[in-house]
PDB file of N, CA and C in Angstrom:
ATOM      1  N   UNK A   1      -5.456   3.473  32.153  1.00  0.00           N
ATOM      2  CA  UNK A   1      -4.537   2.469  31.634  1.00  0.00           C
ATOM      3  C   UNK A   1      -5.195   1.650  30.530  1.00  0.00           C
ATOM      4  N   UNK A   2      -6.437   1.219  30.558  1.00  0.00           N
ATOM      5  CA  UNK A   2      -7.047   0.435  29.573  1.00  0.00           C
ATOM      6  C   UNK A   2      -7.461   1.331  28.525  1.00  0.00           C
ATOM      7  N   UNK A   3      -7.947   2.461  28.583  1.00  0.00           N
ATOM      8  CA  UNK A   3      -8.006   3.375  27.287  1.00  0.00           C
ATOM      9  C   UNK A   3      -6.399   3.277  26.853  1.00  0.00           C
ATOM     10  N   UNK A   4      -5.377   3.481  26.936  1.00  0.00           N
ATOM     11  CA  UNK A   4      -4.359   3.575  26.943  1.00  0.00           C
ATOM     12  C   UNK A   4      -3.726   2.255  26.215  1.00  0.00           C
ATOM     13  N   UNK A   5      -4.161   1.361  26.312  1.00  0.00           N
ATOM     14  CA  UNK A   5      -4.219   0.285  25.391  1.00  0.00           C
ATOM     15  C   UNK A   5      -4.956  -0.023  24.849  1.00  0.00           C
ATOM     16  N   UNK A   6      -6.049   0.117  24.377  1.00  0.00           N
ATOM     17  CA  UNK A   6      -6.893   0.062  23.588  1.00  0.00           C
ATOM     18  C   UNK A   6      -6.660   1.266  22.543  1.00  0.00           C
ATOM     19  N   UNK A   7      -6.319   2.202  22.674  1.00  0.00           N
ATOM     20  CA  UNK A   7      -5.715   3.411  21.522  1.00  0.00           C
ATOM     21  C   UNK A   7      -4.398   2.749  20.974  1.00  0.00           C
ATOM     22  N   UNK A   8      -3.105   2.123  21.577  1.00  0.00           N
ATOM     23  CA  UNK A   8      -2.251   1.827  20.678  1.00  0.00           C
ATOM     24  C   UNK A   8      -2.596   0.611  19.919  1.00  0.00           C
ATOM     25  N   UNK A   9      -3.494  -0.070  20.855  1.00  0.00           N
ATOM     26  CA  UNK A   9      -3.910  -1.348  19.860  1.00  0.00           C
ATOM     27  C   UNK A   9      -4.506  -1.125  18.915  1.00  0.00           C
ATOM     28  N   UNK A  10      -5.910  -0.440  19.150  1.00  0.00           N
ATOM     29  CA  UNK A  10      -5.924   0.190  17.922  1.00  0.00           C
ATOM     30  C   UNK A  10      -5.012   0.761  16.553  1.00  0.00           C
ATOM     31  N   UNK A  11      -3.767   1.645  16.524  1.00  0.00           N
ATOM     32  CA  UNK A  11      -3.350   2.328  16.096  1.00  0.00           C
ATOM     33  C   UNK A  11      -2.474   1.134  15.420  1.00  0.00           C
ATOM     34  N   UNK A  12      -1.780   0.438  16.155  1.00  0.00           N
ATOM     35  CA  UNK A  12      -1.199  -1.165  15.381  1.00  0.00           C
ATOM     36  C   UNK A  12      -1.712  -1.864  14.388  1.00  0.00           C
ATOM     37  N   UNK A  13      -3.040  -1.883  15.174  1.00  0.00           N
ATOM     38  CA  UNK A  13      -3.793  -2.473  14.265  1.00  0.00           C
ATOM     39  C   UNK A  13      -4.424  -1.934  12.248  1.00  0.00           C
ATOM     40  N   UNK A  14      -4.491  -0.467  12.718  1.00  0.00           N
ATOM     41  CA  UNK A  14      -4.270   0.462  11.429  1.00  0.00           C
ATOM     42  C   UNK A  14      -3.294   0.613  11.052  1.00  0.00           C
ATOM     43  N   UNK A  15      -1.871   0.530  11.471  1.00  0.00           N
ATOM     44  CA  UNK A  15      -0.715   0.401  10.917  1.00  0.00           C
ATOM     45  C   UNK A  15      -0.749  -0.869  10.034  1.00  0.00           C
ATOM     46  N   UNK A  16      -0.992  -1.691  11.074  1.00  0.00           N
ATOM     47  CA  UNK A  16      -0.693  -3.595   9.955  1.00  0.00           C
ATOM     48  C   UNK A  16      -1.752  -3.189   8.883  1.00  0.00           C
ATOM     49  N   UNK A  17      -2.923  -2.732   9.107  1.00  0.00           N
ATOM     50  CA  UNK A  17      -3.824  -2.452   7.926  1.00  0.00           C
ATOM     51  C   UNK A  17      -3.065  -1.674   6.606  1.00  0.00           C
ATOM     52  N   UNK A  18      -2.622  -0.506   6.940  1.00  0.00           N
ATOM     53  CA  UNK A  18      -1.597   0.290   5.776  1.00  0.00           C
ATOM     54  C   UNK A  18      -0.948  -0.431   5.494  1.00  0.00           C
ATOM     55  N   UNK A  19      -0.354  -1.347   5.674  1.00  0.00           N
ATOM     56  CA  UNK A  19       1.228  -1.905   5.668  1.00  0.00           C
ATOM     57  C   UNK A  19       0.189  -3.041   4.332  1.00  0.00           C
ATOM     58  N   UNK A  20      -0.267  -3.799   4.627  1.00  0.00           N
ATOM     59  CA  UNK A  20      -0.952  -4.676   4.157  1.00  0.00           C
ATOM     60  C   UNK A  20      -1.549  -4.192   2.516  1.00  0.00           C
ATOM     61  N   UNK A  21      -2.034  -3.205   2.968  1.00  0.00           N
ATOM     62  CA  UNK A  21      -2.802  -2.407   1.527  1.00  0.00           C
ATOM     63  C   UNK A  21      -1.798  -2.043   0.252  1.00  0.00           C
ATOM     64  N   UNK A  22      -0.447  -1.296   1.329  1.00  0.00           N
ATOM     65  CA  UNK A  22       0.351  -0.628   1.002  1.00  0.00           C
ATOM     66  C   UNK A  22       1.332  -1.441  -0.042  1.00  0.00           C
ATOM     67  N   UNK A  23       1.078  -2.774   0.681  1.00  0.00           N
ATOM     68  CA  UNK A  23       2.307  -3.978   0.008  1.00  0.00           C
ATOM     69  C   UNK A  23       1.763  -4.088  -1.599  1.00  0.00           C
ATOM     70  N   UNK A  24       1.130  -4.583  -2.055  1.00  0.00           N
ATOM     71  CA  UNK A  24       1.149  -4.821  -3.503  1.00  0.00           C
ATOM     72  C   UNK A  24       1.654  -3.410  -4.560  1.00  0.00           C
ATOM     73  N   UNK A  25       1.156  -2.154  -4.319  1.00  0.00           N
ATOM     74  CA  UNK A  25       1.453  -1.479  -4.793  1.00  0.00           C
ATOM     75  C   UNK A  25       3.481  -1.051  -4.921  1.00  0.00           C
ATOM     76  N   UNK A  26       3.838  -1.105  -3.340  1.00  0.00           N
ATOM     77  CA  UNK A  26       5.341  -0.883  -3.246  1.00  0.00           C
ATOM     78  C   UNK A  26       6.108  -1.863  -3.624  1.00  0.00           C
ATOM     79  N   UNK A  27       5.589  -3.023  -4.008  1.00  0.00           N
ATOM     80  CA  UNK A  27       6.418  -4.375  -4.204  1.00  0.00           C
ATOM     81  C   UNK A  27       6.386  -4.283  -5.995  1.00  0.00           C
ATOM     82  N   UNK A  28       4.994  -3.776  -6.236  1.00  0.00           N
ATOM     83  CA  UNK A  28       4.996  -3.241  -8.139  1.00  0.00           C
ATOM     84  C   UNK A  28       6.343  -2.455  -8.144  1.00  0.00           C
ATOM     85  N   UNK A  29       6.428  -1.542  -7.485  1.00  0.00           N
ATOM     86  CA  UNK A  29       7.282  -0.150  -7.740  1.00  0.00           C
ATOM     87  C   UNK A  29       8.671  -0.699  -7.648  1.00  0.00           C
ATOM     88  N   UNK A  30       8.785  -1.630  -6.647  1.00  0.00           N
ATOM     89  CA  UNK A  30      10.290  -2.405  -6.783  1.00  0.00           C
ATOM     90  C   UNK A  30      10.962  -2.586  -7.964  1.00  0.00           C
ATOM     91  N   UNK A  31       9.874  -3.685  -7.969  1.00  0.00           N
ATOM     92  CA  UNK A  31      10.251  -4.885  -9.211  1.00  0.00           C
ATOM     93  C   UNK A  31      10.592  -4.045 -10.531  1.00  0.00           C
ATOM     94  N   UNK A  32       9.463  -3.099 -10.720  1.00  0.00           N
ATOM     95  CA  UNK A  32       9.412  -2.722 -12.119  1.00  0.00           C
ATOM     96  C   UNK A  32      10.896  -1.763 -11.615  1.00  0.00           C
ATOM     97  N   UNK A  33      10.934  -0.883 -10.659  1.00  0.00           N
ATOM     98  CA  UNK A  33      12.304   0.171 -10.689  1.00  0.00           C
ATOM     99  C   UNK A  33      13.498  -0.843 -11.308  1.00  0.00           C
ATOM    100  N   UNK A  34      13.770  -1.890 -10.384  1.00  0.00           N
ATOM    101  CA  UNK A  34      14.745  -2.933 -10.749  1.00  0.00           C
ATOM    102  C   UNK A  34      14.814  -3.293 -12.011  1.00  0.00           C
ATOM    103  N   UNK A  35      13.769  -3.881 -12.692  1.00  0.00           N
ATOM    104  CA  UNK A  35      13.391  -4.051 -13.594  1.00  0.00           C
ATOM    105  C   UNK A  35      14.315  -3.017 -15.315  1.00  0.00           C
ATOM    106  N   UNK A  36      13.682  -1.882 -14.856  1.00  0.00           N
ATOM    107  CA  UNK A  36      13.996  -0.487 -15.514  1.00  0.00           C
ATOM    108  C   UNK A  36      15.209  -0.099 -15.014  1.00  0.00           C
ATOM    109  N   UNK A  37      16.071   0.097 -14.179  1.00  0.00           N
ATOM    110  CA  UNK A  37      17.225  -0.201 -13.767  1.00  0.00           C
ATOM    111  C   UNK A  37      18.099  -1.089 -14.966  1.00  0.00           C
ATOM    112  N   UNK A  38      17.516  -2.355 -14.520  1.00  0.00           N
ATOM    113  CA  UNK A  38      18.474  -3.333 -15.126  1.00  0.00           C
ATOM    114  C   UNK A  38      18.924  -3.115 -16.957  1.00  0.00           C
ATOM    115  N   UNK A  39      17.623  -2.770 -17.345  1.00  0.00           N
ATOM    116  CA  UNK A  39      17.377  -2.182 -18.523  1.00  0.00           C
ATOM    117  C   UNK A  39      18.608  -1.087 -19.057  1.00  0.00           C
ATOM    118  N   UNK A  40      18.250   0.040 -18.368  1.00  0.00           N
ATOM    119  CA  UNK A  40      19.177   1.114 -18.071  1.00  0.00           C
ATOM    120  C   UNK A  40      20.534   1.086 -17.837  1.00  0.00           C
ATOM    121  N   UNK A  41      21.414   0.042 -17.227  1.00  0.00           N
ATOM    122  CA  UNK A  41      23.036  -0.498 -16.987  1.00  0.00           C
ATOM    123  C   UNK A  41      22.887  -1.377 -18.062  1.00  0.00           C
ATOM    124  N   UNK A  42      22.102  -2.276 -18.607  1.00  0.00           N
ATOM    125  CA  UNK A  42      22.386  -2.842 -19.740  1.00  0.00           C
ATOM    126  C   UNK A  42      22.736  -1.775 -21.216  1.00  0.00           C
ATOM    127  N   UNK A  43      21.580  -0.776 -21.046  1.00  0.00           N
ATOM    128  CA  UNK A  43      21.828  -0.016 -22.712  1.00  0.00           C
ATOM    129  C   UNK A  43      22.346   0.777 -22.486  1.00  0.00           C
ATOM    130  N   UNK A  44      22.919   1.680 -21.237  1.00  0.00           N
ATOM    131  CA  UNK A  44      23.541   2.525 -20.781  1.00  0.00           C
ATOM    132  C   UNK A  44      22.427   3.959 -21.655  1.00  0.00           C
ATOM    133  N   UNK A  45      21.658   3.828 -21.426  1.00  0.00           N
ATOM    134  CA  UNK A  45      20.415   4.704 -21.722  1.00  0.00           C
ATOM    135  C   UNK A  45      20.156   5.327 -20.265  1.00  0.00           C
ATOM    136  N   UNK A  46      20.435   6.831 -20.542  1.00  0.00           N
ATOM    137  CA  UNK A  46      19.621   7.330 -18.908  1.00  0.00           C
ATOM    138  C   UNK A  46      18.837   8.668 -19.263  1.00  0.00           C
ATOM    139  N   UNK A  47      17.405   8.037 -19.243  1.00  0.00           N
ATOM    140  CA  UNK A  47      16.156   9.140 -19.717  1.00  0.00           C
ATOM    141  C   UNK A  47      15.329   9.557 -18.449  1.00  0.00           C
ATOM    142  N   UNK A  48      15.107  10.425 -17.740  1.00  0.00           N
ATOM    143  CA  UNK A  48      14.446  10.364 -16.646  1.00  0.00           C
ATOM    144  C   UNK A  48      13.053   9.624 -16.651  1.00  0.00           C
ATOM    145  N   UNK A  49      12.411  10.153 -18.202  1.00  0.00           N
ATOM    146  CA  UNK A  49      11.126   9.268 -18.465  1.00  0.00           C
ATOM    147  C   UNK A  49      11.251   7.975 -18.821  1.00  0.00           C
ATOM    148  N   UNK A  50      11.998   7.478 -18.882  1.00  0.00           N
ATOM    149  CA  UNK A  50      12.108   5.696 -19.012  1.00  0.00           C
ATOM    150  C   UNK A  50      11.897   5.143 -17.896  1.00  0.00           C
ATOM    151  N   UNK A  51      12.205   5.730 -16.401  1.00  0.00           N
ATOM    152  CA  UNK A  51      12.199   5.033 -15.391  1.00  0.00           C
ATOM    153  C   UNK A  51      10.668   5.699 -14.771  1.00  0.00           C
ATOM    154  N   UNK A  52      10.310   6.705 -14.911  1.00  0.00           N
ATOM    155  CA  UNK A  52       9.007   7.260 -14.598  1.00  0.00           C
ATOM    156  C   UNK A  52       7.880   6.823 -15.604  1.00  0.00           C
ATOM    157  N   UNK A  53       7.758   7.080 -16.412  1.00  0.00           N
ATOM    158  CA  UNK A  53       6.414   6.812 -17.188  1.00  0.00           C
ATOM    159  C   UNK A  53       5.680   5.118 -16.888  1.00  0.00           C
ATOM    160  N   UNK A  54       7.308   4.289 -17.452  1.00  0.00           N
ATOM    161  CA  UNK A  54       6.629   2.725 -16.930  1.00  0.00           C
ATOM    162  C   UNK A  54       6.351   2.134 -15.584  1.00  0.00           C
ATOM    163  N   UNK A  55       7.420   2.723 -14.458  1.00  0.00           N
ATOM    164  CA  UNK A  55       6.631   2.630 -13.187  1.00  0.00           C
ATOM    165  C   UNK A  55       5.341   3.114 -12.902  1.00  0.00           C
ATOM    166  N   UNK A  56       5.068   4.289 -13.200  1.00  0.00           N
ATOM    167  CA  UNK A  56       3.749   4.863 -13.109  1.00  0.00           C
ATOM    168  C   UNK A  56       2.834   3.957 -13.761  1.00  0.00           C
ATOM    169  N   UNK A  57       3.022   3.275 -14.913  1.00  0.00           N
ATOM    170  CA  UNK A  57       1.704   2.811 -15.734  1.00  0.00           C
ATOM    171  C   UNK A  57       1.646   1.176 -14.885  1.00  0.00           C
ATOM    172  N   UNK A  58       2.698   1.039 -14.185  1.00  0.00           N
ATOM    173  CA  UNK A  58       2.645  -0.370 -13.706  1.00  0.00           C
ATOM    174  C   UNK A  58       2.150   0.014 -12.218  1.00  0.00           C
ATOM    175  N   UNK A  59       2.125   1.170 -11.608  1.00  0.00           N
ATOM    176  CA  UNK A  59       1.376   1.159 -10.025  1.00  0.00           C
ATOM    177  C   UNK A  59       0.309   1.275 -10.318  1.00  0.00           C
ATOM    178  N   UNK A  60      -0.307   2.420 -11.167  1.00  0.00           N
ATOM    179  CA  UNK A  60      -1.473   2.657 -11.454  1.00  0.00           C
ATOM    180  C   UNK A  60      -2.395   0.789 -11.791  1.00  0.00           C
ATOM    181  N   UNK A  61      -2.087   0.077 -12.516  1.00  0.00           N
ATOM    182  CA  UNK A  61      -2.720  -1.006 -12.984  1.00  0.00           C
ATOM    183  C   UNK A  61      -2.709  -1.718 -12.228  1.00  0.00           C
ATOM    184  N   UNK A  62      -2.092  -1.883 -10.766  1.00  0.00           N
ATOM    185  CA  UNK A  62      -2.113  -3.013 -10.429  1.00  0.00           C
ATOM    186  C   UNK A  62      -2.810  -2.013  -8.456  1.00  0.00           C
ATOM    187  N   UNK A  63      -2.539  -0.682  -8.550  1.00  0.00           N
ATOM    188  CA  UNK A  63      -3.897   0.148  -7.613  1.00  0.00           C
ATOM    189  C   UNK A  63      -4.827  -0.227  -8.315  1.00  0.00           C
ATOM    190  N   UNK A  64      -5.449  -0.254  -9.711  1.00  0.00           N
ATOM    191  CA  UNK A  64      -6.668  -0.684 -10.084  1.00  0.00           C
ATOM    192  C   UNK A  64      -7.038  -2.035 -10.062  1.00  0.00           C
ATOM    193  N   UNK A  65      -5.967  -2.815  -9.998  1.00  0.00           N
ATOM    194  CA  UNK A  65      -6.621  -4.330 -10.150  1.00  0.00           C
ATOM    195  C   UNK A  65      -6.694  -4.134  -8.278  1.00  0.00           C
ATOM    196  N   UNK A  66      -6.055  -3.965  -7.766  1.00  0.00           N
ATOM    197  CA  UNK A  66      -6.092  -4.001  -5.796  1.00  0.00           C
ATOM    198  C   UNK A  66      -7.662  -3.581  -5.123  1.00  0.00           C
ATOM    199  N   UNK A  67      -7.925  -2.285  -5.955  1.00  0.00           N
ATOM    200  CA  UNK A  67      -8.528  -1.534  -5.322  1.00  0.00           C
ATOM    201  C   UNK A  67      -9.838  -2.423  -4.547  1.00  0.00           C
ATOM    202  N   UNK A  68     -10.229  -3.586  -4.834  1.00  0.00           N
ATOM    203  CA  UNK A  68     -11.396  -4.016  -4.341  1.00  0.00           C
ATOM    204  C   UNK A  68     -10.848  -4.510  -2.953  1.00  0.00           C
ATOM    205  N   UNK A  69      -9.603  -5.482  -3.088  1.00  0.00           N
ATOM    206  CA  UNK A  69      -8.862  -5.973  -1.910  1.00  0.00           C
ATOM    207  C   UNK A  69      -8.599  -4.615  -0.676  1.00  0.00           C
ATOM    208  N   UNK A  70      -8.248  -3.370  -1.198  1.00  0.00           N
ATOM    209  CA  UNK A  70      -7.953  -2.369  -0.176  1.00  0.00           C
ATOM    210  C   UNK A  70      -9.104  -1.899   0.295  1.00  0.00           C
ATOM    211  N   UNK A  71      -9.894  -1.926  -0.331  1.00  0.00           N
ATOM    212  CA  UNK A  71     -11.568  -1.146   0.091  1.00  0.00           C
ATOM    213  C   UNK A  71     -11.919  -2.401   1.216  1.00  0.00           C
ATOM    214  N   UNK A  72     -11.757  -3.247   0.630  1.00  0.00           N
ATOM    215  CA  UNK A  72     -12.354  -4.089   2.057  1.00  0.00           C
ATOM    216  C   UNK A  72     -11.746  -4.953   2.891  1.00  0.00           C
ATOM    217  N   UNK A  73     -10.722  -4.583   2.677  1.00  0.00           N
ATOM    218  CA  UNK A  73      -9.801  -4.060   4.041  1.00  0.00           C
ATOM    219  C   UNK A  73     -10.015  -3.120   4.808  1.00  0.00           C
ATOM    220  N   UNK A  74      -9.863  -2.260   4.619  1.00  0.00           N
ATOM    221  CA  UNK A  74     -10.305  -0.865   5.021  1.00  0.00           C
ATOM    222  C   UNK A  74     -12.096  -0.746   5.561  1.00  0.00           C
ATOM    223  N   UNK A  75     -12.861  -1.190   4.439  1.00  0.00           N
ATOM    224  CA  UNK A  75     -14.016  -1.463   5.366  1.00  0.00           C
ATOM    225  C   UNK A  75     -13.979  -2.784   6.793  1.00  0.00           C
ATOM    226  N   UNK A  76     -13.470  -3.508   6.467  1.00  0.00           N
ATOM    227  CA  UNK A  76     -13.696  -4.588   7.786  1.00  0.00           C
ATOM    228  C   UNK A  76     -12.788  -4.199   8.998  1.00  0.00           C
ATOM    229  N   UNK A  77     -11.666  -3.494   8.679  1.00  0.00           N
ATOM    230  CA  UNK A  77     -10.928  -2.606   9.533  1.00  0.00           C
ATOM    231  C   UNK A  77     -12.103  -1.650  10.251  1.00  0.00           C
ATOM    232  N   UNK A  78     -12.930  -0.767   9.825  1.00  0.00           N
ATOM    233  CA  UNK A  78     -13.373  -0.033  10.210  1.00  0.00           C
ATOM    234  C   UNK A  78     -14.543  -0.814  11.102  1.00  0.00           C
ATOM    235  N   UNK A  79     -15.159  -1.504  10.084  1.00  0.00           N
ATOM    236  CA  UNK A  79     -16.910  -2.108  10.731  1.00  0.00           C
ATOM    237  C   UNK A  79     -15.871  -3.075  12.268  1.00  0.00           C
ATOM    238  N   UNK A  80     -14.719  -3.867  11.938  1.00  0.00           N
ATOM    239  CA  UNK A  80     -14.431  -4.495  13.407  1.00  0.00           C
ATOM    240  C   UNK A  80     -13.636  -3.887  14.381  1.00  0.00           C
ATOM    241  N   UNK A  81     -13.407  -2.519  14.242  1.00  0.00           N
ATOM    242  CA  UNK A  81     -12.761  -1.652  15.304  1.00  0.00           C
ATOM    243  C   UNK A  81     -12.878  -0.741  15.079  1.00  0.00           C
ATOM    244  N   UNK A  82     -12.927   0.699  14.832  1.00  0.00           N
ATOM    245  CA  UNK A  82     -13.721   1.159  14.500  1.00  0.00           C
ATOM    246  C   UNK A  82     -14.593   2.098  15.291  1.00  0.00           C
ATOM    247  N   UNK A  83     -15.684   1.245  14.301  1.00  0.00           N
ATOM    248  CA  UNK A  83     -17.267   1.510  14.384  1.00  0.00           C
ATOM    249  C   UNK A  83     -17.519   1.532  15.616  1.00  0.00           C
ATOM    250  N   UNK A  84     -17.064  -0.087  16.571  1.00  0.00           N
ATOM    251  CA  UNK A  84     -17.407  -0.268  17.785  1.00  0.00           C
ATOM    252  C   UNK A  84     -17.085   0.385  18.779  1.00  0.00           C
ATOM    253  N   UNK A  85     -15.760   1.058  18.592  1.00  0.00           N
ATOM    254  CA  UNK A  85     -15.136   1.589  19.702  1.00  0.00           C
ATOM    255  C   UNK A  85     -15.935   3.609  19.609  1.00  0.00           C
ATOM    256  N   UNK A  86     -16.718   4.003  18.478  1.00  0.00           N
ATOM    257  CA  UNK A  86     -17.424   5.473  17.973  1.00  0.00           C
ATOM    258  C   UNK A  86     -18.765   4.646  19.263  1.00  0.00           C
ATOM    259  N   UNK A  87     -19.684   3.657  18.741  1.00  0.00           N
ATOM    260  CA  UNK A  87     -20.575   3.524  19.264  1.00  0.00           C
ATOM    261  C   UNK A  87     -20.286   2.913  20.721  1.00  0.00           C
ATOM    262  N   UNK A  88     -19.278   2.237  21.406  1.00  0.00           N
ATOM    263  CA  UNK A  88     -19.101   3.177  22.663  1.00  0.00           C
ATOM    264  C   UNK A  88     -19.117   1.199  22.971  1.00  0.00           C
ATOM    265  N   UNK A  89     -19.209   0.364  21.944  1.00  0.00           N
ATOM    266  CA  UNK A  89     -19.032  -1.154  22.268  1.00  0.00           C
ATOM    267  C   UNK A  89     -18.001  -1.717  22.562  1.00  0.00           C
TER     268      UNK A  89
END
């Protein structure tokens, strides 16, 4: 029973971690879709690459500005649950 909770807690706990990492990037992809959208019903312009190229250049820049925030996330995720639960703490 206690392994048994300690695995979903775990697994929650890496979920809220994804979820967390996951947010800045999917909240870029919103805004800018909307964004490019709005664009698009305004000029009545419909290019498949108008709505792809600038989302892409806006996830990509803002995965690169993140990337330090997700890495250590992901490391303190690991070093405080983890690590401890491999080495048997």
């Amino acid at each position: 029973m206690l392994d048994e909770i300690l695995f979903f807690d775990t697994m929650r706990q890496g979920l809220w971690v994804a979820v967390i990492i996951s947010l800045p990037i999917l909240t870029v992809a919103l805004l800018a879709g909307l964004a490019i959208g709005l664009v698009q019903a305004l000029t009545s312009i419909q290019e498949m690459t108008l709505t792809f190229v600038p989302k892409l250049a806006c996830i990509a820049l803002v995965f690169w500005a993140s990337m330090g925030f997700m890495t250590q996330s992901l490391v303190a995720y690991f070093d405080d649950r983890i690590v401890p639960l491999i080495a048997g703490g």
